[in-house]
N, C-alpha and C. Protein backbone atom coordinates (compact mmCIF):
# COMPACT_ATOMS: atom_id res chain seq x y z
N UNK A 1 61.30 -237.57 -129.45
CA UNK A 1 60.30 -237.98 -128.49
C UNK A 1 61.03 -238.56 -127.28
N UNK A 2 60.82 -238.14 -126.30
CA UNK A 2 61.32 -238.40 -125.00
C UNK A 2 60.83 -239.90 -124.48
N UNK A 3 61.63 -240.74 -123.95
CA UNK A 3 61.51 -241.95 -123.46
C UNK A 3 60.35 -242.40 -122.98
N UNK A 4 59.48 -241.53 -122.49
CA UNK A 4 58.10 -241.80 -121.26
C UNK A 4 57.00 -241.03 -122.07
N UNK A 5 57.12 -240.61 -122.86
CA UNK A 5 55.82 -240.44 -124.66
C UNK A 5 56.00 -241.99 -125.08
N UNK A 6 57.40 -242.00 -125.28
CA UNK A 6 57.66 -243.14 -126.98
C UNK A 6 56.81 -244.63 -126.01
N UNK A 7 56.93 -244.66 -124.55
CA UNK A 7 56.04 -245.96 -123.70
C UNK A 7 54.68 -245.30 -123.52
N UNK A 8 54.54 -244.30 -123.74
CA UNK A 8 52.93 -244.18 -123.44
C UNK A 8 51.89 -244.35 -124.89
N UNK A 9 52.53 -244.41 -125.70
CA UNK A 9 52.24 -244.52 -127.15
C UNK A 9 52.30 -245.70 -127.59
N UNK A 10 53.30 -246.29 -126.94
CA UNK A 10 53.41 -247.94 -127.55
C UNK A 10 52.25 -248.57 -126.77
N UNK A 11 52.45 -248.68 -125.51
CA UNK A 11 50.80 -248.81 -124.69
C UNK A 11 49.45 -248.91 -125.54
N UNK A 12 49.74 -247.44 -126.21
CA UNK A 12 47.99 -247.27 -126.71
C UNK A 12 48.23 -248.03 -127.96
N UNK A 13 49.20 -248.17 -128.65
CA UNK A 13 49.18 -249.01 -129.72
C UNK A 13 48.69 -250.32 -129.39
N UNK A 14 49.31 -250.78 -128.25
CA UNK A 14 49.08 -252.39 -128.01
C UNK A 14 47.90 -252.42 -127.88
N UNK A 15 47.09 -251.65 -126.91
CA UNK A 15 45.56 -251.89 -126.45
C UNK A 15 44.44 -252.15 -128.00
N UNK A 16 45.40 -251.09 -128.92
CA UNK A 16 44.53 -250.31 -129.93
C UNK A 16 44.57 -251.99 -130.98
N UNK A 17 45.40 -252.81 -130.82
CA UNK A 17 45.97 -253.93 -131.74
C UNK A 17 45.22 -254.68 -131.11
N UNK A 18 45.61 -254.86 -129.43
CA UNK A 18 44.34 -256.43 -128.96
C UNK A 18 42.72 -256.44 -129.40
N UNK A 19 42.61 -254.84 -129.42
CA UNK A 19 40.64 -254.43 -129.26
C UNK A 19 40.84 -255.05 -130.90
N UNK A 20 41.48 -254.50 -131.56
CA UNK A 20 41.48 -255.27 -133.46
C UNK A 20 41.29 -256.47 -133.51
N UNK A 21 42.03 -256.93 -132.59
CA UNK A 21 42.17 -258.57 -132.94
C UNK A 21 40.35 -259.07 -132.59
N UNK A 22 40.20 -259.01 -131.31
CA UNK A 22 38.90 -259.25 -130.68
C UNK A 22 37.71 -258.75 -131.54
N UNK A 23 37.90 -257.54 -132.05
CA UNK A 23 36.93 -257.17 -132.68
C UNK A 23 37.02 -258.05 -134.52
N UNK A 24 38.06 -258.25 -135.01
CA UNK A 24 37.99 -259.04 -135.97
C UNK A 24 37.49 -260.44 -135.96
N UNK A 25 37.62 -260.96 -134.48
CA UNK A 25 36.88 -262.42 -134.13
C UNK A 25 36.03 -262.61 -133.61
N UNK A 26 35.18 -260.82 -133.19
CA UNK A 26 33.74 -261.02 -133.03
C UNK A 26 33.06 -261.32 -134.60
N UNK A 27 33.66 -260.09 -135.67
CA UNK A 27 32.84 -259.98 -136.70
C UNK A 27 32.69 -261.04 -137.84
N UNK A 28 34.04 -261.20 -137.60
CA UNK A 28 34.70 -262.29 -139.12
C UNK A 28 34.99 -263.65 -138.75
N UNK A 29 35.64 -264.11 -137.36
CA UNK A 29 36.12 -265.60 -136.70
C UNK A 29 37.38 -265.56 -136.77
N UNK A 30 38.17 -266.39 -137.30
CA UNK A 30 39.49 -266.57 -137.16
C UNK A 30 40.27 -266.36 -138.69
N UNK A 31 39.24 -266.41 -139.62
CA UNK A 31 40.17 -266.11 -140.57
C UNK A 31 40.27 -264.20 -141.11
N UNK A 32 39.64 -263.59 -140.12
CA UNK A 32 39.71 -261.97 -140.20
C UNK A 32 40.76 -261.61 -139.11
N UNK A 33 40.81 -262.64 -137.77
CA UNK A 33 41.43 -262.25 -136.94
C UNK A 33 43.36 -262.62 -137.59
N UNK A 34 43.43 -263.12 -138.51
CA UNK A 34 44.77 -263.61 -139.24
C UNK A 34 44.67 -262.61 -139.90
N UNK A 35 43.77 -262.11 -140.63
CA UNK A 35 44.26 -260.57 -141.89
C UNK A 35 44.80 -259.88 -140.95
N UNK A 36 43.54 -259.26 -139.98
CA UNK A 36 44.07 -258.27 -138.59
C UNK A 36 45.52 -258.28 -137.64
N UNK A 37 45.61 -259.29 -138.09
CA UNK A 37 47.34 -259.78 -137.42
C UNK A 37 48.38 -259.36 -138.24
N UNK A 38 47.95 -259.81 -139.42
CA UNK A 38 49.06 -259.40 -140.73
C UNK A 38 49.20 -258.04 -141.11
N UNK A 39 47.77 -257.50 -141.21
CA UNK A 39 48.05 -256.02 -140.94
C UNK A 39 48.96 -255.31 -139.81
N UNK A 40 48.45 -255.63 -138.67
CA UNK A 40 49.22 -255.75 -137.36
C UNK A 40 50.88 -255.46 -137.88
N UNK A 41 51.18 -256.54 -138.64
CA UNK A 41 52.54 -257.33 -138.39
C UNK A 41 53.45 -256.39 -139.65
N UNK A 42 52.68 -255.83 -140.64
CA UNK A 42 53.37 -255.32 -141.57
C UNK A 42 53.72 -253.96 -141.15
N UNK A 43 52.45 -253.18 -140.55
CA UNK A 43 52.84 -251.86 -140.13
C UNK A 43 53.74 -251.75 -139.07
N UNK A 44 54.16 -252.64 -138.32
CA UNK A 44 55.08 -252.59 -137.07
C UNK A 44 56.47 -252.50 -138.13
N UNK A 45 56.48 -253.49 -139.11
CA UNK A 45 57.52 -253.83 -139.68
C UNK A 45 57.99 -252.48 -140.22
N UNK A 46 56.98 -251.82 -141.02
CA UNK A 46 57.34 -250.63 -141.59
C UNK A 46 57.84 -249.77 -140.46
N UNK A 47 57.10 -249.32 -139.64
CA UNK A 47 57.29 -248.42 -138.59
C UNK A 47 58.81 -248.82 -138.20
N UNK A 48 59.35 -249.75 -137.69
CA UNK A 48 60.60 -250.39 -137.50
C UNK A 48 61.84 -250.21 -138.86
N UNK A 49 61.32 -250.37 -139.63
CA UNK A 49 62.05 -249.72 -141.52
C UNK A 49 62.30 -248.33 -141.50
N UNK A 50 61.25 -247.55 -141.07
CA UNK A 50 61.35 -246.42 -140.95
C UNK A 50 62.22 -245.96 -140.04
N UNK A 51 62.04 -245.97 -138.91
CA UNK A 51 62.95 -245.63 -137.50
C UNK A 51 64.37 -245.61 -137.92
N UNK A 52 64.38 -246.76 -138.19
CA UNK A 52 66.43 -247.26 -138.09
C UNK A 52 66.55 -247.57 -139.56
N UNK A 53 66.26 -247.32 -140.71
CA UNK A 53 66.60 -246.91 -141.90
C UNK A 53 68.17 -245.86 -141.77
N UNK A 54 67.43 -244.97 -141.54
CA UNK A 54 68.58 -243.82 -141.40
C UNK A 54 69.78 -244.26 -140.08
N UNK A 55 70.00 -245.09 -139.48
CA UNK A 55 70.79 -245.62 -138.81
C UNK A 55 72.20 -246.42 -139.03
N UNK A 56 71.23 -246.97 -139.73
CA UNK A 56 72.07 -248.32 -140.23
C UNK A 56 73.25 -247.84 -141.33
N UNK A 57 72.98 -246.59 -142.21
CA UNK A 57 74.35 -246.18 -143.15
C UNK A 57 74.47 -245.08 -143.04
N UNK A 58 75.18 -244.58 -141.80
CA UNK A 58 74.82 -242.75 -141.50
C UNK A 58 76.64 -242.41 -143.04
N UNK A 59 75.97 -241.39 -143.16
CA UNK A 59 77.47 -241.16 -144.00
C UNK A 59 78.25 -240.31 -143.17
N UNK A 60 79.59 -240.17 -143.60
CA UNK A 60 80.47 -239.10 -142.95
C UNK A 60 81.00 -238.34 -144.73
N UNK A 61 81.46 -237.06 -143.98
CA UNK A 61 82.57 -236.67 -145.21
C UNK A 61 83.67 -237.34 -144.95
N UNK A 62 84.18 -237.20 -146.87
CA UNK A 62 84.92 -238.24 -146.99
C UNK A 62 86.25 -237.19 -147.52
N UNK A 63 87.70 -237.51 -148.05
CA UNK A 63 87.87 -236.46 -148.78
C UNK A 63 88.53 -237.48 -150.37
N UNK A 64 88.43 -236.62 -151.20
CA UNK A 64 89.03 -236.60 -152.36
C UNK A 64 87.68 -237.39 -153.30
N UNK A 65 87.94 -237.48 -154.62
CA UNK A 65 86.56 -238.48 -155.45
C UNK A 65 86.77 -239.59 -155.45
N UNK A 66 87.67 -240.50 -154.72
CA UNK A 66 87.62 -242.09 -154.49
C UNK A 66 87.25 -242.21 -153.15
N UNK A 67 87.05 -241.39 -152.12
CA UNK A 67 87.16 -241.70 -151.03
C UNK A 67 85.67 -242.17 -150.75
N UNK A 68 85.61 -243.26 -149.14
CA UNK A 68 84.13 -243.72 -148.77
C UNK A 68 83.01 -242.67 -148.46
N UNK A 69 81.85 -242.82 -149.12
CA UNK A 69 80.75 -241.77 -148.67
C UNK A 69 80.24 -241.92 -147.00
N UNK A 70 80.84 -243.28 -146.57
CA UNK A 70 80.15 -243.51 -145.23
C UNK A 70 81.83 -244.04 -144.53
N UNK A 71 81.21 -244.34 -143.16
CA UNK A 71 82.63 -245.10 -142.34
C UNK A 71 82.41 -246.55 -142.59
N UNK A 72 81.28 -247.92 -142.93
CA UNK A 72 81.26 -248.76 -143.43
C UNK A 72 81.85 -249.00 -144.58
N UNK A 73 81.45 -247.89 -145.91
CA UNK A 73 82.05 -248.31 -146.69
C UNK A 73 83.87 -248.37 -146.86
N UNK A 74 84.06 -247.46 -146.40
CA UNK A 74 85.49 -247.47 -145.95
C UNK A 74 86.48 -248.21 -145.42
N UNK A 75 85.77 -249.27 -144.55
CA UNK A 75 86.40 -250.02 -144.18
C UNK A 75 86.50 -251.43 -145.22
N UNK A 76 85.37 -251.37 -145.96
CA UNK A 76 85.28 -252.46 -146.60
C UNK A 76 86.19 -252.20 -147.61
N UNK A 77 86.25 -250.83 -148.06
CA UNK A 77 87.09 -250.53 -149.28
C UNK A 77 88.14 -251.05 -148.94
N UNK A 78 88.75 -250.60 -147.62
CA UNK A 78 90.05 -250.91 -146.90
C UNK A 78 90.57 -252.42 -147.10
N UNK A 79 89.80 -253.39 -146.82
CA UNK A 79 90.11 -254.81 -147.01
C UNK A 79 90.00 -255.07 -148.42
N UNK A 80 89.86 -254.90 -148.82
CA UNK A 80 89.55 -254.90 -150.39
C UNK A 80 90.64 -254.80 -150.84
N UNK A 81 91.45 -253.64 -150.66
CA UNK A 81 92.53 -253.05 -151.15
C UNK A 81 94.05 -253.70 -150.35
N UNK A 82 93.57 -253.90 -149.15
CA UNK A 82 94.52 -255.35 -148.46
C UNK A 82 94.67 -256.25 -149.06
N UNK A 83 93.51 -257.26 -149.96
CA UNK A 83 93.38 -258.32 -150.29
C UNK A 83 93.78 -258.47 -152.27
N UNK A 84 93.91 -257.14 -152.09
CA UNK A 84 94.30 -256.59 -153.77
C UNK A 84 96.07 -257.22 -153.76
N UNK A 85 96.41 -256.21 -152.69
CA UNK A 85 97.69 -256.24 -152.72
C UNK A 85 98.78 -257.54 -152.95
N UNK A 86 100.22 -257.29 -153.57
CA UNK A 86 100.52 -259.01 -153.73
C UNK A 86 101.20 -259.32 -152.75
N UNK A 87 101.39 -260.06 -152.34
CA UNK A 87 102.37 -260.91 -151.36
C UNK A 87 103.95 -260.95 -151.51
N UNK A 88 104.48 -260.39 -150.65
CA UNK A 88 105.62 -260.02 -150.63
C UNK A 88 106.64 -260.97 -149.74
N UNK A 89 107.59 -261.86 -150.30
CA UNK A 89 108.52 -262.43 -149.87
C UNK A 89 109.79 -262.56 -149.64
């Protein structure tokens, strides 16, 4: 999705969230307009889980059957195996 969709969408989301709120504190008062928020607040969260899920541990190939499935893990392996090692005097 191109930059000037992904803002024209967030837009209608927001409008689509304030009319919720208002409309939960015409019908219900303030303690519908708190569900309506929390709802609000979880699906953003998900939507946000979703997006950058796949971000956060992209894998690379690795080679051989010890090697890291990702470039994070790799590095961590790396210190690991620094901190294995003995001290040489």
């Amino acid at each position: 999705m191109e930059y000037g969709a992904a803002r024209f969408w967030s837009g209608v989301v927001g409008v689509l969230a304030a009319l919720a709120v208002i409309a939960g504190y015409l019908v219900g008062g303030a303690r519908l307009v708190w569900a309506v928020s929390a709802v609000e607040v979880l699906a953003v969260m998900a939507w946000v889980g979703y997006r950058f899920r796949g971000r956060v541990h992209q894998r690379t190939a690795g080679e051989g059957p010890d090697a890291a499935h990702c470039e994070r893990c790799r590095r961590a392996r790396e210190r690991l195996e620094v901190k294995a090692q003995p001290v040489r005097r």
